[in-house]
Protein backbone atom coordinates (compact mmCIF):
# COMPACT_ATOMS: atom_id res chain seq x y z
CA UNK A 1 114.55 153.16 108.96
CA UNK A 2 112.19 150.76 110.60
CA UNK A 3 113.71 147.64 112.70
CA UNK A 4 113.79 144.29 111.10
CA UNK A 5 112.86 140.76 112.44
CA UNK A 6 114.42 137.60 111.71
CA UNK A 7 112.10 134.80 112.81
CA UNK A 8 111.59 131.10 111.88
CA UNK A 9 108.48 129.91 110.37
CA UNK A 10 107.06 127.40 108.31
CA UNK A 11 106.11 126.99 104.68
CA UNK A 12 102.74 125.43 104.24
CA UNK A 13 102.07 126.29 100.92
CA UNK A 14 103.90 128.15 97.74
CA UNK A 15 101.94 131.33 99.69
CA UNK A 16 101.21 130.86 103.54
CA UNK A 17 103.58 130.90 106.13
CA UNK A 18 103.12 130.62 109.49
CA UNK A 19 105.42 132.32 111.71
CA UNK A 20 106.98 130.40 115.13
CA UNK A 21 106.31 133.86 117.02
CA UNK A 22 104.22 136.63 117.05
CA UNK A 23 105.49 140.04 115.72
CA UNK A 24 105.38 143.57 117.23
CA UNK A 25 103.60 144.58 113.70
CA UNK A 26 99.97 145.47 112.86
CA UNK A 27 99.05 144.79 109.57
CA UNK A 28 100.48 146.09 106.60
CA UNK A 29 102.60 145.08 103.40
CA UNK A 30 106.16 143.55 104.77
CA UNK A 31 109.34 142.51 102.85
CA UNK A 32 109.80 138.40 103.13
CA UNK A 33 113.11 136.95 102.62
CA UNK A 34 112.83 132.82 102.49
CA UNK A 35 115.56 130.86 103.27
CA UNK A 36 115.21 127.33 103.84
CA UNK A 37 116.55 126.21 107.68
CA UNK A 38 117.78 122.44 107.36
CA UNK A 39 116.27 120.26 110.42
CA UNK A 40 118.41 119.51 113.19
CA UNK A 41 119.84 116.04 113.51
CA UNK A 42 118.12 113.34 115.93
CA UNK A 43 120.21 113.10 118.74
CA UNK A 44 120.80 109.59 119.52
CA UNK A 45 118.97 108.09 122.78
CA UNK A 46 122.21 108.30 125.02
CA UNK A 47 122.76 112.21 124.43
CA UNK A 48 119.32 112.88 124.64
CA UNK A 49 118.99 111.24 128.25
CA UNK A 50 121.71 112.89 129.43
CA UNK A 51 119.99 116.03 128.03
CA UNK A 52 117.43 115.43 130.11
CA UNK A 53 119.14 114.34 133.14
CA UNK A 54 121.30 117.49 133.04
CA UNK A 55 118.15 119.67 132.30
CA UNK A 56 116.87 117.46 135.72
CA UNK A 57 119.72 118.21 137.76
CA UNK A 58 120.15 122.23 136.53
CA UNK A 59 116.56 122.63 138.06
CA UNK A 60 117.29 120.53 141.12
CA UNK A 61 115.52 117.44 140.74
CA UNK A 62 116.19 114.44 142.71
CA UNK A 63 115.41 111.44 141.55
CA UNK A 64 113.19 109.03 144.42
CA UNK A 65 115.12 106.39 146.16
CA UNK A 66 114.89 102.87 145.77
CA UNK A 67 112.95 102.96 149.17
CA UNK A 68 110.50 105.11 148.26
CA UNK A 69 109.41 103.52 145.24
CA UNK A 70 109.44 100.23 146.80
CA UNK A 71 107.35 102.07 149.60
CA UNK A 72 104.76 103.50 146.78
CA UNK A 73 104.39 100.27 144.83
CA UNK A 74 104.13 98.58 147.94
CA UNK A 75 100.99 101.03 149.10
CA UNK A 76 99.38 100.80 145.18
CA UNK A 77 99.39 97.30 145.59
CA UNK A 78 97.89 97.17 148.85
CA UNK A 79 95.24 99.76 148.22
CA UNK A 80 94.07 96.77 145.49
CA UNK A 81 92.73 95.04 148.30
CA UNK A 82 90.35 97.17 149.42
């Protein structure tokens, strides 16, 4: 028996659909089982900050300090002069 995949894809028309990944298949006649995948909710803007600021922090980002943007705003402006 052959393997089976289960990917997402999307329905562009009654006939085309075009698949999120690439399968380990050449060509060839396939079985297609549609079932339609509701969207995932917007989070609102709170949990998606925090999404990113945890996604920031997991990575090891630190954020620049108050002196150091003052310190790069403070160059910017002065290379205006010039």
């Amino acid at each position: 028996m052959q393997p089976s995949y289960v990917v997402t894809g999307v329905l562009s028309d009654g006939r085309t659909v075009t698949l999120d990944e690439p399968l380990p298949l050449t060509s060839g006649k396939v079985r297609v089982v549609v079932e339609p995948v509701a969207p995932e909710p917007k989070p609102d803007l709170s949990t998606f900050l925090e999404r990113i600021w945890d996604e920031q922090r997991c990575r090891g980002h630190v954020p620049p300090t108050k002196e150091e943007v003052d310190a790069y705003i403070r160059a910017e402006r002065d290379s205006w002069d010039d």
